[in-house]
C-alpha atoms as a PDB file:
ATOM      1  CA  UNK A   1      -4.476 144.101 131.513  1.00  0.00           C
ATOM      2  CA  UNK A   2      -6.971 142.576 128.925  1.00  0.00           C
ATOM      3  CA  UNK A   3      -9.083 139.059 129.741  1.00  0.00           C
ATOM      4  CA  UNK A   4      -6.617 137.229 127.536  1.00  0.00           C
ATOM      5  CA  UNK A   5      -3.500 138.555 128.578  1.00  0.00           C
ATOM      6  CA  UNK A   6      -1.321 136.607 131.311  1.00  0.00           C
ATOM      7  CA  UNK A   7       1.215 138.737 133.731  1.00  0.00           C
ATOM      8  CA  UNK A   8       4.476 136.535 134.145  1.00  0.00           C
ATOM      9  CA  UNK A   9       3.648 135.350 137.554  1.00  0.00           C
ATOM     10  CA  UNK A  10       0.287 133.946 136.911  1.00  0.00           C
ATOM     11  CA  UNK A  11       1.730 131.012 134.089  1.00  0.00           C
ATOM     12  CA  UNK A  12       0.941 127.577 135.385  1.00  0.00           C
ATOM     13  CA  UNK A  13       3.211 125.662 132.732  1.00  0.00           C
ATOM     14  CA  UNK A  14       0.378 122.560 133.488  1.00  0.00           C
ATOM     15  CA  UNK A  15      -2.594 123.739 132.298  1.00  0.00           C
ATOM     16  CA  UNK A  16      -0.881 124.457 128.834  1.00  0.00           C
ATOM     17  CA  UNK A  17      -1.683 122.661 125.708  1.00  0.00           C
ATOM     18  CA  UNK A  18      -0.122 124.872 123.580  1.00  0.00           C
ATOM     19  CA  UNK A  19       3.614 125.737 123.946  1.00  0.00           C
ATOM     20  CA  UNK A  20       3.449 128.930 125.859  1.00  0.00           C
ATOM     21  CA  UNK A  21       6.544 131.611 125.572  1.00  0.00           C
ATOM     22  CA  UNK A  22       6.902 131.564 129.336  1.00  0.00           C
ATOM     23  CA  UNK A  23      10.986 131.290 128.920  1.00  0.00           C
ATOM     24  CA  UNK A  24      10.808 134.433 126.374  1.00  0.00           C
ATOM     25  CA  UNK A  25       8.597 136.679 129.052  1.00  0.00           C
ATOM     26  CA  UNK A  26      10.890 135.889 132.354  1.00  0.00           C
ATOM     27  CA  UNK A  27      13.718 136.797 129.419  1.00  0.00           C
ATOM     28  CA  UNK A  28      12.286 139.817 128.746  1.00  0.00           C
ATOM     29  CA  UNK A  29      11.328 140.874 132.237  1.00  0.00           C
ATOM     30  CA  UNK A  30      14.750 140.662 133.211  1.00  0.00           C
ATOM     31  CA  UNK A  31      16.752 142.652 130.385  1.00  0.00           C
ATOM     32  CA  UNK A  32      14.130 145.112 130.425  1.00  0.00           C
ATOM     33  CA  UNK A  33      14.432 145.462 134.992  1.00  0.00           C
ATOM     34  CA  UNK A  34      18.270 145.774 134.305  1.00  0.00           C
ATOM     35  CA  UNK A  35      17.902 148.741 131.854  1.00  0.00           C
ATOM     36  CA  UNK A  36      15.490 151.191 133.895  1.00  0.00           C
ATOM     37  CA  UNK A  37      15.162 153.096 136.138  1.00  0.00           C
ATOM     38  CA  UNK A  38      12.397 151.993 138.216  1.00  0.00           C
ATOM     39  CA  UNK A  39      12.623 148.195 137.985  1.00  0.00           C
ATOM     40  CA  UNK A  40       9.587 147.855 140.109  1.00  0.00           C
ATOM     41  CA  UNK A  41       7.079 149.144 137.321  1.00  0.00           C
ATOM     42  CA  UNK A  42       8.440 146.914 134.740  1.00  0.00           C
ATOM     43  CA  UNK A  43       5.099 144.733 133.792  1.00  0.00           C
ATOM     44  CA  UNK A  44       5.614 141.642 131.196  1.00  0.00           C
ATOM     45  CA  UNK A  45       2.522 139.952 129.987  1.00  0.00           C
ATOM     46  CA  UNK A  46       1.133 137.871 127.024  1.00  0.00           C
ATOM     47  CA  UNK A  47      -1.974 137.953 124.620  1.00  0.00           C
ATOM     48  CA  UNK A  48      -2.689 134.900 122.598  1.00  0.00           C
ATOM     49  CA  UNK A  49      -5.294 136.727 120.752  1.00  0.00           C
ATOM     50  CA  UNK A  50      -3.713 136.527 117.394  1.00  0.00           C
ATOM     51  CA  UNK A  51      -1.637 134.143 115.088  1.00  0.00           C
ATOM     52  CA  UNK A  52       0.920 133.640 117.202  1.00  0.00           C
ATOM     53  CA  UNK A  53       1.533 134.931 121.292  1.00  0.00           C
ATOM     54  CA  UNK A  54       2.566 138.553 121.239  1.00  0.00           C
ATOM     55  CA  UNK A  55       4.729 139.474 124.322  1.00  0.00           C
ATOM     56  CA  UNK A  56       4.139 143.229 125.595  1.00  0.00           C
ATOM     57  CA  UNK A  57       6.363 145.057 127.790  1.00  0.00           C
ATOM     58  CA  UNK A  58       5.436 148.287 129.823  1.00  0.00           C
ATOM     59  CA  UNK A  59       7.566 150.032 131.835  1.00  0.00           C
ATOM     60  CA  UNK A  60       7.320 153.553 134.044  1.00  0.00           C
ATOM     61  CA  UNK A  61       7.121 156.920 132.355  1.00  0.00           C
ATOM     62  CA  UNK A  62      10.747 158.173 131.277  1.00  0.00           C
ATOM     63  CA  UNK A  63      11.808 154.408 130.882  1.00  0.00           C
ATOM     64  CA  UNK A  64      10.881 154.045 127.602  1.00  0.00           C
ATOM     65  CA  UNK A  65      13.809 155.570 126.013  1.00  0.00           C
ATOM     66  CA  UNK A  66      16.113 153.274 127.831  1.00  0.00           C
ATOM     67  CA  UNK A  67      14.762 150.594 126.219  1.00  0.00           C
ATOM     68  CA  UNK A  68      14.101 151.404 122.987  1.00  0.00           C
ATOM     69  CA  UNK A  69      17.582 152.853 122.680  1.00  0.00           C
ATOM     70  CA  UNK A  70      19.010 155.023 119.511  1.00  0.00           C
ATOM     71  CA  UNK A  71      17.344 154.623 116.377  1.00  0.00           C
ATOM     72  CA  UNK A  72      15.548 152.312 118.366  1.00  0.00           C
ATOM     73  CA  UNK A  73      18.806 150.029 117.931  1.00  0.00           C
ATOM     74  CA  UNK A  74      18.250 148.529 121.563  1.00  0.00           C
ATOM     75  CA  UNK A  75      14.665 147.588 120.881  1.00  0.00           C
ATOM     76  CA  UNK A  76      16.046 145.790 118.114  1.00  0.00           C
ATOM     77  CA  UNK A  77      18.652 143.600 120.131  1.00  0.00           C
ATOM     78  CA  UNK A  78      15.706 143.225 122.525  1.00  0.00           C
ATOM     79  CA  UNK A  79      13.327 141.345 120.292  1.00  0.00           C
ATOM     80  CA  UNK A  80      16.263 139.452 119.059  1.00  0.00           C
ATOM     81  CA  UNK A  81      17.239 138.153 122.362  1.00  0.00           C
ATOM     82  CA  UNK A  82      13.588 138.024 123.316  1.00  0.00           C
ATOM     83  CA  UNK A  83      12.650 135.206 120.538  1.00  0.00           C
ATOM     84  CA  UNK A  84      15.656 133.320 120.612  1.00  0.00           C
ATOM     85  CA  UNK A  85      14.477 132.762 124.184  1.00  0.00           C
ATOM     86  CA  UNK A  86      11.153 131.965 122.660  1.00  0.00           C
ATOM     87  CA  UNK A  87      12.617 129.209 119.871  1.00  0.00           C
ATOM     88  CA  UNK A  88      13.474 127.216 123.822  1.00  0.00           C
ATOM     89  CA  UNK A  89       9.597 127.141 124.140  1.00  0.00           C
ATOM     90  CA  UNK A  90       9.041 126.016 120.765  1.00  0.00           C
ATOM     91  CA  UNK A  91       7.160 129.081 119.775  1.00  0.00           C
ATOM     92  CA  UNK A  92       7.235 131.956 117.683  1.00  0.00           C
ATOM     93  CA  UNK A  93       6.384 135.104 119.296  1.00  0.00           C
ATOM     94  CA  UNK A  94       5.554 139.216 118.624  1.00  0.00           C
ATOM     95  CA  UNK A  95       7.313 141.545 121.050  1.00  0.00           C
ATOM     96  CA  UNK A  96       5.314 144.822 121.680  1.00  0.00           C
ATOM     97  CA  UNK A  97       6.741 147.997 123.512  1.00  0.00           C
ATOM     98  CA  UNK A  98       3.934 149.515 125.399  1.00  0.00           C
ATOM     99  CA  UNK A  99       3.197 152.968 127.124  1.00  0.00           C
END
């Protein structure tokens, strides 16, 4: 995990200026732990680096399929879901799929 990223469990809503997607990650993390396999090696994090927070999910090898579905329809409904949870922190946010 990069210098600017944030895992989930390290967000201290306090020391935040900005509005933070916090609500959008602890969304994510928990669609994406009720679609694998291995819930354990599901890791949520986010980088502030660019224009606007990008959220980036990683997940075991041989998850990935699950969540990025057919035709990559489930992905879809995932970032859907994912920024409407966002809009409740006042932010617009990038959701990234990572190996």
């Amino acid at each position: 995990m990069s210098d600017d990223a944030t895992s989930v469990d390290e967000i201290d809503v306090a020391d935040a200026d900005e509005p933070r997607p916090e609500h959008a990650a602890a969304v994510l993390e928990h669609i994406a732990k009720s679609l694998v396999d291995v819930p354990d090696e599901v890791r949520v994090d986010i980088d502030e680096k660019g224009r606007r927070p990008q959220v980036n999910l990683r997940v075991a090898d041989g998850d990935m399929g699950r969540i990025i579905g057919k035709r990559g329809r489930m992905a879809n409904a995932i970032r859907t879901v994912t920024r409407a949870a966002a809009s409740h922190d006042g932010v617009e946010i990038d959701v990234e799929f990572l190996d």
